[in-house]
PDB file of N, CA and C in Angstrom:
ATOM      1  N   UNK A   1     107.473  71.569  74.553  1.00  0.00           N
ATOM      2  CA  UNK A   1     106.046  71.315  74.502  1.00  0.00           C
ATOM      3  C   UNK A   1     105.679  70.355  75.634  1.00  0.00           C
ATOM      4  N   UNK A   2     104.579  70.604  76.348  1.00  0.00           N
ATOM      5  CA  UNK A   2     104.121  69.436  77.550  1.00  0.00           C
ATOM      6  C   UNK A   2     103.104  68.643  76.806  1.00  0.00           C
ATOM      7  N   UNK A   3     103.848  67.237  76.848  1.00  0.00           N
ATOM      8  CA  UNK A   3     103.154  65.967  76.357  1.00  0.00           C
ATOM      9  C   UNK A   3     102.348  65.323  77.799  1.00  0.00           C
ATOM     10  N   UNK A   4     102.471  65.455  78.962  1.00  0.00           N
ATOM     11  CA  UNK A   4     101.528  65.504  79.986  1.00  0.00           C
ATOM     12  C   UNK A   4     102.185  66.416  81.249  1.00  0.00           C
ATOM     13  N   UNK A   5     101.067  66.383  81.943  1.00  0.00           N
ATOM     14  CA  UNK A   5     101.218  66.960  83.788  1.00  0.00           C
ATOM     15  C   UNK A   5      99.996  66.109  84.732  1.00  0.00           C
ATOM     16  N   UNK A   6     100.833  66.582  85.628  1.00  0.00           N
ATOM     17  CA  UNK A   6     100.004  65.990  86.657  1.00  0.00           C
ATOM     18  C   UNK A   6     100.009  67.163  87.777  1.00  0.00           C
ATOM     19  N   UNK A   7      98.955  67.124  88.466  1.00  0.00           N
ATOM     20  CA  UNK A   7      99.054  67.797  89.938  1.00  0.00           C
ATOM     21  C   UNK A   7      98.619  67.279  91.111  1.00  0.00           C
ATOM     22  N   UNK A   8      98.949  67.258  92.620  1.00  0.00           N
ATOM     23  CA  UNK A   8      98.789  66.481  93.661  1.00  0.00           C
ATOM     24  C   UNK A   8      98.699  67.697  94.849  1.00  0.00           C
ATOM     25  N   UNK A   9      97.354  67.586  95.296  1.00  0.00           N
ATOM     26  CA  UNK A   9      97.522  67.978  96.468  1.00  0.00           C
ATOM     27  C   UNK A   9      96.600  67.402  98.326  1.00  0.00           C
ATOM     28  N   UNK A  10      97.098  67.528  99.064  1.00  0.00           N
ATOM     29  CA  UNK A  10      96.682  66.981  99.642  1.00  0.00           C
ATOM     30  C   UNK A  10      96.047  67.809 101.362  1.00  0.00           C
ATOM     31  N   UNK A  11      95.170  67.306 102.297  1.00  0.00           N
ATOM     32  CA  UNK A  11      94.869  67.957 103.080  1.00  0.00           C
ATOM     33  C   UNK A  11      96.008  68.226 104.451  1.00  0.00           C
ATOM     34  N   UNK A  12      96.764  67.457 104.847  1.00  0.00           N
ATOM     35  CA  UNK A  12      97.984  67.867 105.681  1.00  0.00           C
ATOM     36  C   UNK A  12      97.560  67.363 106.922  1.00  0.00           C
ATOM     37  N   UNK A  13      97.795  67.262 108.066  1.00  0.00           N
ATOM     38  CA  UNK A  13      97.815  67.179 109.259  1.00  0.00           C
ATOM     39  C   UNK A  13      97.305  68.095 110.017  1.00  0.00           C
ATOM     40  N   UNK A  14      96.713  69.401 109.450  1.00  0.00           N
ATOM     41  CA  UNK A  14      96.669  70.225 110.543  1.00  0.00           C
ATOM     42  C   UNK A  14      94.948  70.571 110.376  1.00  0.00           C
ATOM     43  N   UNK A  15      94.770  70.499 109.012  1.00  0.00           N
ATOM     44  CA  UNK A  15      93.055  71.064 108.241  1.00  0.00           C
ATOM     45  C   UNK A  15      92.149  69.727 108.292  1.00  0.00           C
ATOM     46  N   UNK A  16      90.868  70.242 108.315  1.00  0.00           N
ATOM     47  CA  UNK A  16      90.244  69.582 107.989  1.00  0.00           C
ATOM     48  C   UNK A  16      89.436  69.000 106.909  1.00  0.00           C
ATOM     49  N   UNK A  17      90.367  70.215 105.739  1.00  0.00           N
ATOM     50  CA  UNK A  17      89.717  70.342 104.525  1.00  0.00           C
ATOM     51  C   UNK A  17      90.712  70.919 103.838  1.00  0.00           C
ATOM     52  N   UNK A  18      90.832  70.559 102.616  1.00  0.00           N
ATOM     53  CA  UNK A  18      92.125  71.189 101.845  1.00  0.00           C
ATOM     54  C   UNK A  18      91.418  72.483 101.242  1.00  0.00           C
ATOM     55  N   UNK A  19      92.679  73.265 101.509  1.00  0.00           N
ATOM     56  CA  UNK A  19      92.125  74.821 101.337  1.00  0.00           C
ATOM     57  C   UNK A  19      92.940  75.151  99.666  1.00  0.00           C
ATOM     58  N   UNK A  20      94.200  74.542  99.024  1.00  0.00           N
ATOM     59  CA  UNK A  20      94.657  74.577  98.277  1.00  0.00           C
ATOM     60  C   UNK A  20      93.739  74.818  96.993  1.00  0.00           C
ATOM     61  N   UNK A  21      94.691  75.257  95.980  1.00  0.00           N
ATOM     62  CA  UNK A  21      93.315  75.454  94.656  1.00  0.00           C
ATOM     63  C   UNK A  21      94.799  75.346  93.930  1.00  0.00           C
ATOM     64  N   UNK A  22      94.535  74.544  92.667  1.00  0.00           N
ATOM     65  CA  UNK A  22      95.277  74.511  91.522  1.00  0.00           C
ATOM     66  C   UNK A  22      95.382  75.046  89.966  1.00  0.00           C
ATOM     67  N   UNK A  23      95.687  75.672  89.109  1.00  0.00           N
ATOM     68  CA  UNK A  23      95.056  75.943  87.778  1.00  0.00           C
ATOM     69  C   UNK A  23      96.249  75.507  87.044  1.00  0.00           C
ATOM     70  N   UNK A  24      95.428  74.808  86.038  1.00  0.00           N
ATOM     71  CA  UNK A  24      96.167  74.622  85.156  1.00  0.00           C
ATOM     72  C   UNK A  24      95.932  75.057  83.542  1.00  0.00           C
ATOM     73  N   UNK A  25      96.173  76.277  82.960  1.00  0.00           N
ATOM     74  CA  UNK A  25      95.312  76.582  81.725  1.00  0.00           C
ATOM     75  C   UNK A  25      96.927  76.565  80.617  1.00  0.00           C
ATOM     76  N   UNK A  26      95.767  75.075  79.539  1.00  0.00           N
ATOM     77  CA  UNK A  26      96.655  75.211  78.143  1.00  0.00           C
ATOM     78  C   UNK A  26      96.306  75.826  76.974  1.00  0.00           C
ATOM     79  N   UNK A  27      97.347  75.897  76.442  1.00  0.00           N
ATOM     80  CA  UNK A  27      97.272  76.570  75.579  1.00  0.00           C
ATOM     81  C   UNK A  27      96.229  77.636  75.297  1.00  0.00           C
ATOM     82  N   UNK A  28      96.872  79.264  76.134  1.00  0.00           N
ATOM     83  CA  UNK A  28      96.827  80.019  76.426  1.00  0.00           C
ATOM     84  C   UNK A  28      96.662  81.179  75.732  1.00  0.00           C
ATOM     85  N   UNK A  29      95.288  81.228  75.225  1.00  0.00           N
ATOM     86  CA  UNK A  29      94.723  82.215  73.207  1.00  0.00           C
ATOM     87  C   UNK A  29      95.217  83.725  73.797  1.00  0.00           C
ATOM     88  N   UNK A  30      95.507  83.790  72.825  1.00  0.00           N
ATOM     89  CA  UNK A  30      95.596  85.810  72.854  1.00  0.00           C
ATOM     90  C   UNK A  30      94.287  86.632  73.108  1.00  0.00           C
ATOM     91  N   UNK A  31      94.058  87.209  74.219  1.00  0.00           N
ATOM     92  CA  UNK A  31      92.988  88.120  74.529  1.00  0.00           C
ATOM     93  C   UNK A  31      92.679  89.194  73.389  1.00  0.00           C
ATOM     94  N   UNK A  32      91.193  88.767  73.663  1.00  0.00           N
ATOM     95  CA  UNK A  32      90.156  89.716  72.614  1.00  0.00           C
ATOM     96  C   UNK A  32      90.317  91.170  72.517  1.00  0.00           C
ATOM     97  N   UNK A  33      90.726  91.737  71.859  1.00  0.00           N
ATOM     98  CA  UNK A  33      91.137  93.489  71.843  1.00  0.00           C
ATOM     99  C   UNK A  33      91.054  93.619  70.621  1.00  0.00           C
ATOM    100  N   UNK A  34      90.858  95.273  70.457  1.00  0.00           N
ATOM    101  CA  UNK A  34      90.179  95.654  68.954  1.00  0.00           C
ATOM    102  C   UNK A  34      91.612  95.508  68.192  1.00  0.00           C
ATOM    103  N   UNK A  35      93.174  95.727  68.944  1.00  0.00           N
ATOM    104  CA  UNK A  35      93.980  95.394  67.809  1.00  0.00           C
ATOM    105  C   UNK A  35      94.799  94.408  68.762  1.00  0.00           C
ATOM    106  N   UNK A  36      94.916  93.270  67.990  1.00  0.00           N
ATOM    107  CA  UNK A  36      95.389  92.025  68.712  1.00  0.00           C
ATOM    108  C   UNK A  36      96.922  92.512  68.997  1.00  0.00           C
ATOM    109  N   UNK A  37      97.796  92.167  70.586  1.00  0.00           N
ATOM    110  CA  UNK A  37      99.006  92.453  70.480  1.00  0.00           C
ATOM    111  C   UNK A  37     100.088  91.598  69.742  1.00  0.00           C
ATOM    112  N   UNK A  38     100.160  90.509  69.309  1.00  0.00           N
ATOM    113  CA  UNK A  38     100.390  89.911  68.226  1.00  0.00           C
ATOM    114  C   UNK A  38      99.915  89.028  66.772  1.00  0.00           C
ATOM    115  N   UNK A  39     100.596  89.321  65.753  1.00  0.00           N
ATOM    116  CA  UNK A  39      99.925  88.396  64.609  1.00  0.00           C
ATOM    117  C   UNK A  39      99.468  87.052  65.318  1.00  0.00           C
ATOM    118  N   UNK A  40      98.417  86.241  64.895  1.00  0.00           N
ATOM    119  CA  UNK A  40      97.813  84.873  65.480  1.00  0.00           C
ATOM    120  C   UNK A  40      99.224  83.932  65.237  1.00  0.00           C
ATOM    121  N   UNK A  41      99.576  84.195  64.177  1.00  0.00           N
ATOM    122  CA  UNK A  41     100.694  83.069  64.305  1.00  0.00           C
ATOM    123  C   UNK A  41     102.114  83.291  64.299  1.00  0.00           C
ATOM    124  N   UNK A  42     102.448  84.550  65.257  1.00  0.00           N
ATOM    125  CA  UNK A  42     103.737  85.260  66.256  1.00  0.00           C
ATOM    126  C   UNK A  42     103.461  84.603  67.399  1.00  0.00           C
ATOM    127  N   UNK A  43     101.784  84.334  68.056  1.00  0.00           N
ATOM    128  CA  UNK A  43     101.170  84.323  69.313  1.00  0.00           C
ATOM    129  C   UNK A  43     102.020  82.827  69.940  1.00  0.00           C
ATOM    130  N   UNK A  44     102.650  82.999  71.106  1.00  0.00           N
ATOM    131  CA  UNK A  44     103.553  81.702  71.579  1.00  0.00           C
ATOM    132  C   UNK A  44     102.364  80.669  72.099  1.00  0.00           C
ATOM    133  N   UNK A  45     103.344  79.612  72.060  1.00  0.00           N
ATOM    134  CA  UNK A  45     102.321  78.284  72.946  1.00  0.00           C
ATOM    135  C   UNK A  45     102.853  78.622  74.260  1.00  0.00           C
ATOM    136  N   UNK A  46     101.412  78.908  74.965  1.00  0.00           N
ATOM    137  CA  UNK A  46     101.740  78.891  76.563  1.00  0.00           C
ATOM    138  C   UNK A  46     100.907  78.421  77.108  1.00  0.00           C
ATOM    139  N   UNK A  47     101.299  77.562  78.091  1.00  0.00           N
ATOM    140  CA  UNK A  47     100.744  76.616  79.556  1.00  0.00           C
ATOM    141  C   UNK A  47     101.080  77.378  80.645  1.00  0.00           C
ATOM    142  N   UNK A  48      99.964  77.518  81.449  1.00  0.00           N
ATOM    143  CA  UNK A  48     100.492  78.391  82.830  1.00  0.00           C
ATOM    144  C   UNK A  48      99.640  77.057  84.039  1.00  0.00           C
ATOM    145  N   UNK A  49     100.887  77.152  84.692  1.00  0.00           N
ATOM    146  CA  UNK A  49     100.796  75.935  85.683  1.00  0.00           C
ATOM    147  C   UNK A  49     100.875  76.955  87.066  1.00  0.00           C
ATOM    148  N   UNK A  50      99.812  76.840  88.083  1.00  0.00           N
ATOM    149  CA  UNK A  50      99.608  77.487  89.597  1.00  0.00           C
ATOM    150  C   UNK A  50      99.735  76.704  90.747  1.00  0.00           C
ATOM    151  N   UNK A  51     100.074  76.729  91.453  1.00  0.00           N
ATOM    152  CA  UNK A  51      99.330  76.059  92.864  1.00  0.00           C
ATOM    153  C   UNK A  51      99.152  77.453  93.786  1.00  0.00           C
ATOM    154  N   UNK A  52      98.505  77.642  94.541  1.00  0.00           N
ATOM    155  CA  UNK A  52      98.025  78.455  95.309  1.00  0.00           C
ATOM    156  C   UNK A  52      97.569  78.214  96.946  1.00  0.00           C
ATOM    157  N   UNK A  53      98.242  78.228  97.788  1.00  0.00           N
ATOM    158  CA  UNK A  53      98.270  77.830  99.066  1.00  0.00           C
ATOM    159  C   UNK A  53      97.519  78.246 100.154  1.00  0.00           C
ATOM    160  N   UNK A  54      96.271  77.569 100.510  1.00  0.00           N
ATOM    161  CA  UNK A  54      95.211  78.196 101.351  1.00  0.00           C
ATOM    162  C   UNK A  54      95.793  78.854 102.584  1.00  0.00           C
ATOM    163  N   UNK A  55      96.243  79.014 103.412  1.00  0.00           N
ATOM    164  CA  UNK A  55      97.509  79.322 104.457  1.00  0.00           C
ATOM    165  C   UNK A  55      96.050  79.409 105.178  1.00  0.00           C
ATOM    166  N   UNK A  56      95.446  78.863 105.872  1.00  0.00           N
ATOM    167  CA  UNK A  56      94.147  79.163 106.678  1.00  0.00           C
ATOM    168  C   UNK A  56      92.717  79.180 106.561  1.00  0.00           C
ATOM    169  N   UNK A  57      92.593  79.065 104.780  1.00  0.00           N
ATOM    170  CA  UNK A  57      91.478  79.538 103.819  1.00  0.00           C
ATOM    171  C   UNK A  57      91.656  79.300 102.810  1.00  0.00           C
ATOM    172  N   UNK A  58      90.586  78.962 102.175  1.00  0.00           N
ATOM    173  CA  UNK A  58      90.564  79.089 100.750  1.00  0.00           C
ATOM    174  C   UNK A  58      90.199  80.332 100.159  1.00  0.00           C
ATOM    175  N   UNK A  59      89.669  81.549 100.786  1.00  0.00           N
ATOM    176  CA  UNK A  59      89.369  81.974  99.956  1.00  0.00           C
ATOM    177  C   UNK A  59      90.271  83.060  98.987  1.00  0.00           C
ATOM    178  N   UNK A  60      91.289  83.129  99.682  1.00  0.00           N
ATOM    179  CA  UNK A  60      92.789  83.956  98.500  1.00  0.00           C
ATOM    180  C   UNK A  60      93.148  83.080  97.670  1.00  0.00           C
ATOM    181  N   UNK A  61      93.255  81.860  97.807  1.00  0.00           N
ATOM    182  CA  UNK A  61      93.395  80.993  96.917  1.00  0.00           C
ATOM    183  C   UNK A  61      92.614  81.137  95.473  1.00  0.00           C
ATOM    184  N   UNK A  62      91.322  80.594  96.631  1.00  0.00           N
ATOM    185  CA  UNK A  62      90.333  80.370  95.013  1.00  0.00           C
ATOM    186  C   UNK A  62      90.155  81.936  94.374  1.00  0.00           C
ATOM    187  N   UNK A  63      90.636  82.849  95.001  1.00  0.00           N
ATOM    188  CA  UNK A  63      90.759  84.228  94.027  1.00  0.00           C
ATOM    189  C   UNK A  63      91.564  84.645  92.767  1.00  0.00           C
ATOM    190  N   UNK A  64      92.582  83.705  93.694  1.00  0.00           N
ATOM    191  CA  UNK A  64      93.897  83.766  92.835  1.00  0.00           C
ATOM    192  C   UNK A  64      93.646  82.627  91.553  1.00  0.00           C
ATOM    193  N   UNK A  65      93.249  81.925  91.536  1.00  0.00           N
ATOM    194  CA  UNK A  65      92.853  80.851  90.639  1.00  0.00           C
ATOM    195  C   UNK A  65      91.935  81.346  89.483  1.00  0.00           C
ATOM    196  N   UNK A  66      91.077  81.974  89.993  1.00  0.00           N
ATOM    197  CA  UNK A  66      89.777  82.557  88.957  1.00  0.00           C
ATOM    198  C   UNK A  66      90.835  83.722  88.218  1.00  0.00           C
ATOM    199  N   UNK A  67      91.351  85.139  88.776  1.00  0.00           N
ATOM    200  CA  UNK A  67      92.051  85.847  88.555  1.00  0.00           C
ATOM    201  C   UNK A  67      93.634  86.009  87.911  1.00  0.00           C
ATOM    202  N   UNK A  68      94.131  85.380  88.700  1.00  0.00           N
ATOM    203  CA  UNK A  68      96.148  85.719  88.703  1.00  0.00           C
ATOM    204  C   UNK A  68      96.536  85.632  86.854  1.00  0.00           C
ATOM    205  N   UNK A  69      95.964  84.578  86.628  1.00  0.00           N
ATOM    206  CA  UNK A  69      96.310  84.412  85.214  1.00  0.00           C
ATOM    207  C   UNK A  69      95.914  85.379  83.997  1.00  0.00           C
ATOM    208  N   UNK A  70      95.037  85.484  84.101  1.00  0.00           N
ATOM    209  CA  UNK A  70      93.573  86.907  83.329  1.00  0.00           C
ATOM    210  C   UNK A  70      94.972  88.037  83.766  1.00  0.00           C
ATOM    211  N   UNK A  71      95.114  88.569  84.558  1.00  0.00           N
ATOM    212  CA  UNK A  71      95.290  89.873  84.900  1.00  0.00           C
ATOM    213  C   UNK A  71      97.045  90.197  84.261  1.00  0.00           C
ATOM    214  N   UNK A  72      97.233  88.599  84.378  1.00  0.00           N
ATOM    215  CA  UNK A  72      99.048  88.745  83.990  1.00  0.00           C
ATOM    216  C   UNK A  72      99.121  88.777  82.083  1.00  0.00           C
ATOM    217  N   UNK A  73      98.292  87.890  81.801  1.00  0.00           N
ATOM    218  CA  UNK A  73      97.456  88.168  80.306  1.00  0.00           C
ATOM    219  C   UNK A  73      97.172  89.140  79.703  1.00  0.00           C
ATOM    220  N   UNK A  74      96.295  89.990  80.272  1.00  0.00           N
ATOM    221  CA  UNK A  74      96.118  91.010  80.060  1.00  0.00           C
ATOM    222  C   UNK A  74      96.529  92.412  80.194  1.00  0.00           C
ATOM    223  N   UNK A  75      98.113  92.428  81.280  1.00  0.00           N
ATOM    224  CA  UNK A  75      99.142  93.636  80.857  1.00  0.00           C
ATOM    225  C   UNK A  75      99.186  93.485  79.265  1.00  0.00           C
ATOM    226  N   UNK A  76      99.488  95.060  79.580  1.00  0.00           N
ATOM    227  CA  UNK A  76     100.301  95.475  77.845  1.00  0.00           C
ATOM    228  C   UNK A  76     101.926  94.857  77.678  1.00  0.00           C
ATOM    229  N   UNK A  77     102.646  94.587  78.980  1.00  0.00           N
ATOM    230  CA  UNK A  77     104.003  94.006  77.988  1.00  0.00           C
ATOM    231  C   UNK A  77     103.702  92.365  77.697  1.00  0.00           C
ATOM    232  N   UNK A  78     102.624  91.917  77.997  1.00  0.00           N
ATOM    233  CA  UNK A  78     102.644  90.339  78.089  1.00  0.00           C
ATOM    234  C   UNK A  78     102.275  90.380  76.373  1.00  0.00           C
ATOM    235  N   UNK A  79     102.764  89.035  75.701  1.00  0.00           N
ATOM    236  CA  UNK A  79     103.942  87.857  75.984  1.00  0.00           C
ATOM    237  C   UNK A  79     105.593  88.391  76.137  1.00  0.00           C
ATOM    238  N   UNK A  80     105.635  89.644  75.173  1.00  0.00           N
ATOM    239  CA  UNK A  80     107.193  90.633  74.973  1.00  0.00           C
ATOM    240  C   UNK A  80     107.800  90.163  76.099  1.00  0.00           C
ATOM    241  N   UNK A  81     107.380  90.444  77.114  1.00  0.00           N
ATOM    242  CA  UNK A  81     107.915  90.768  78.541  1.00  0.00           C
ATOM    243  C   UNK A  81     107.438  90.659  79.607  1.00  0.00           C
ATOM    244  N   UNK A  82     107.735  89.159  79.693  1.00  0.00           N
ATOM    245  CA  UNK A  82     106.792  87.976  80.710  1.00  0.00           C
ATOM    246  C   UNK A  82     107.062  88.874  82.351  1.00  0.00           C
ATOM    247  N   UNK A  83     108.626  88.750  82.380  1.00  0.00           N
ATOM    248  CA  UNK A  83     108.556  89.149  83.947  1.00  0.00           C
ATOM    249  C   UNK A  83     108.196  90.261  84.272  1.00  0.00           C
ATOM    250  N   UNK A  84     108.126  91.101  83.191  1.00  0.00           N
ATOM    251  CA  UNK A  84     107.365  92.549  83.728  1.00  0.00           C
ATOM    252  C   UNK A  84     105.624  92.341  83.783  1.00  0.00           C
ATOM    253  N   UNK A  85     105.484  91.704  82.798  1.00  0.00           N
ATOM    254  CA  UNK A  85     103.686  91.157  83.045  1.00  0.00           C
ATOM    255  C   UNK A  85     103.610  90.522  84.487  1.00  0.00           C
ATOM    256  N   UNK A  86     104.286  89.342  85.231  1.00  0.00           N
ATOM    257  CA  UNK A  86     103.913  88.819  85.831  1.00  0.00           C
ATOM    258  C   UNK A  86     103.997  89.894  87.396  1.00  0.00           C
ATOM    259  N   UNK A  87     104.728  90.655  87.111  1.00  0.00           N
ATOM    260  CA  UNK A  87     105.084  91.598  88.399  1.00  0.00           C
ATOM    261  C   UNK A  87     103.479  92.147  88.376  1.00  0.00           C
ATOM    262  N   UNK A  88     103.502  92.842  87.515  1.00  0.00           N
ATOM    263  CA  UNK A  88     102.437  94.102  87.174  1.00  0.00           C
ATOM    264  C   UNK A  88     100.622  93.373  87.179  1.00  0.00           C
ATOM    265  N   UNK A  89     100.643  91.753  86.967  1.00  0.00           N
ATOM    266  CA  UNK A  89      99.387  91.161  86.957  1.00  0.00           C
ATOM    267  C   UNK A  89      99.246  90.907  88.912  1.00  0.00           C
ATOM    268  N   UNK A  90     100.729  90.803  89.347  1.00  0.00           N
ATOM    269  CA  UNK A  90     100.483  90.000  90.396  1.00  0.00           C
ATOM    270  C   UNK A  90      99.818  91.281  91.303  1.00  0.00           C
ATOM    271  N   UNK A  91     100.980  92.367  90.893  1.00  0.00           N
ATOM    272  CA  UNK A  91     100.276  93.988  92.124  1.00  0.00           C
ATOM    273  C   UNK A  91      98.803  94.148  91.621  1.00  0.00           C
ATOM    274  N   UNK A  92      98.623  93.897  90.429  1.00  0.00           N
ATOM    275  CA  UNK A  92      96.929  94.257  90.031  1.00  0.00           C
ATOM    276  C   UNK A  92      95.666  93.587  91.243  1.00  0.00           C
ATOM    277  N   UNK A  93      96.332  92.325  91.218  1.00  0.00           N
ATOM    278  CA  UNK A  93      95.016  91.198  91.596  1.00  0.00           C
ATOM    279  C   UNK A  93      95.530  91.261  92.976  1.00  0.00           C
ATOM    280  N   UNK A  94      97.038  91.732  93.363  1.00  0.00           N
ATOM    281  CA  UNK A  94      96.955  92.160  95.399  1.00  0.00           C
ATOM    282  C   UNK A  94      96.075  92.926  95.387  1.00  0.00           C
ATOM    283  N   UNK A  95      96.119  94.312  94.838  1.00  0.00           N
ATOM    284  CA  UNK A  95      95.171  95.439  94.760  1.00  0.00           C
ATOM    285  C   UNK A  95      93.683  95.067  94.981  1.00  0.00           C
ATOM    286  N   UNK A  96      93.474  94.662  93.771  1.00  0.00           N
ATOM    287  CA  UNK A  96      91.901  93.746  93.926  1.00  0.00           C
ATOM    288  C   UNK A  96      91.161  93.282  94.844  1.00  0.00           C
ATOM    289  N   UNK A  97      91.733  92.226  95.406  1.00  0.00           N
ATOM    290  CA  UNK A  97      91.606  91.099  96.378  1.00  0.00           C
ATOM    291  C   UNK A  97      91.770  91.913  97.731  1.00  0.00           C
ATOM    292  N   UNK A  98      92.841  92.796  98.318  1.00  0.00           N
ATOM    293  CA  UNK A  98      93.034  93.689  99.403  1.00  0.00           C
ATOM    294  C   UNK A  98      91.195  94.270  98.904  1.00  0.00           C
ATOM    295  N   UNK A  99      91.200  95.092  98.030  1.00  0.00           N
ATOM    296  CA  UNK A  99      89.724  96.089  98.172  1.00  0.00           C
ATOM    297  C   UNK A  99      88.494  95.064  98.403  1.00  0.00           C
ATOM    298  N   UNK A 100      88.925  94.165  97.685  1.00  0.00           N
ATOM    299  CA  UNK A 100      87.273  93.027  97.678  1.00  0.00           C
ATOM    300  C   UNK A 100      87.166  93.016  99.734  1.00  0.00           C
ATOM    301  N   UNK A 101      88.431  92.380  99.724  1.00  0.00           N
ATOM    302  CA  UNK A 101      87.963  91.719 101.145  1.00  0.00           C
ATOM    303  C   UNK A 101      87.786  93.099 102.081  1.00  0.00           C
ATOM    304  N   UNK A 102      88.471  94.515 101.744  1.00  0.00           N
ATOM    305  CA  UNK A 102      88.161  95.007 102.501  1.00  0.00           C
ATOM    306  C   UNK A 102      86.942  95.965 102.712  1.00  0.00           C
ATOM    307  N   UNK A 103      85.876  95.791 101.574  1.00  0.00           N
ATOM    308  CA  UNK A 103      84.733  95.909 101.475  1.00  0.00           C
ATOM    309  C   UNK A 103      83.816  94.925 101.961  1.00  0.00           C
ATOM    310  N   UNK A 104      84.063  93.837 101.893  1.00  0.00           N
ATOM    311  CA  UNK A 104      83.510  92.642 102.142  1.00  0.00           C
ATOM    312  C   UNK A 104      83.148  93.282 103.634  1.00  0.00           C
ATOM    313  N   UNK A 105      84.452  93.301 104.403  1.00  0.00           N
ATOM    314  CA  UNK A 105      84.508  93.582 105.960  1.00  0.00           C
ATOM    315  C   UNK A 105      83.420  94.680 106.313  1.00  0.00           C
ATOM    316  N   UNK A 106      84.176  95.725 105.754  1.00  0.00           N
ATOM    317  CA  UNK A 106      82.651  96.835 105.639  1.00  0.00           C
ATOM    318  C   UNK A 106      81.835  96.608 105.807  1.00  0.00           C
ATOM    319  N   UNK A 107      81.355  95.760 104.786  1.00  0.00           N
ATOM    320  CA  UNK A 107      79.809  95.792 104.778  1.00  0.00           C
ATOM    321  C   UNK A 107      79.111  95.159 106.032  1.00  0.00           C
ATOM    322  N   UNK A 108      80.297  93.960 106.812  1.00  0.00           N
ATOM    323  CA  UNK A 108      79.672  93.110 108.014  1.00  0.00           C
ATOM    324  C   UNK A 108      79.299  93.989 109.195  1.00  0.00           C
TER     325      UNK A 108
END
């Protein structure tokens, strides 16, 4: 069980602005669906801890922040079968994020 956390980030030497984005979401409810994938009290205690690295930008970051977690949540093997959720949330929200921005471009 986490009795605390902390997170630290900082702007670097090279930016002029920290592009980094952090999430930290506790205790982590079972998504709303007409048949819940587990009994409420099968449902595990989970903390999902992120950092997300602007590499130039924030804006994959702050995508990944709003998104990454939701999408890994919301596979069908998640909680059963974390590392297959986390594979299958992470190709979802590449997918995503590739079409957003490459509509975005489009449209300029």
């Amino acid at each position: 069980m986490v009795k605390s956390f902390a997170a630290n980030t900082h702007t670097g030497l090279v930016r002029k602005a920290n592009e980094d984005r952090i999430a930290i979401i506790l205790n982590v409810i079972q998504p709303m669906m007409k048949e819940p994938k587990l009994p409420e009290d099968q449902w595990p205690k989970i903390q999902i801890f992120a950092v997300y690295d602007g590499h130039g930008g924030n804006q994959c970051a702050e995508y990944l922040k709003e998104n990454l977690h939701n999408n890994i949540i919301l596979q069908p093997e998640f909680p059963q079968n974390v590392q297959r959720a986390i594979f299958n949330g992470c190709l979802q929200t590449d997918q995503a994020y590739i079409t957003k921005v490459y509509a975005e471009y489009q449209a300029t």
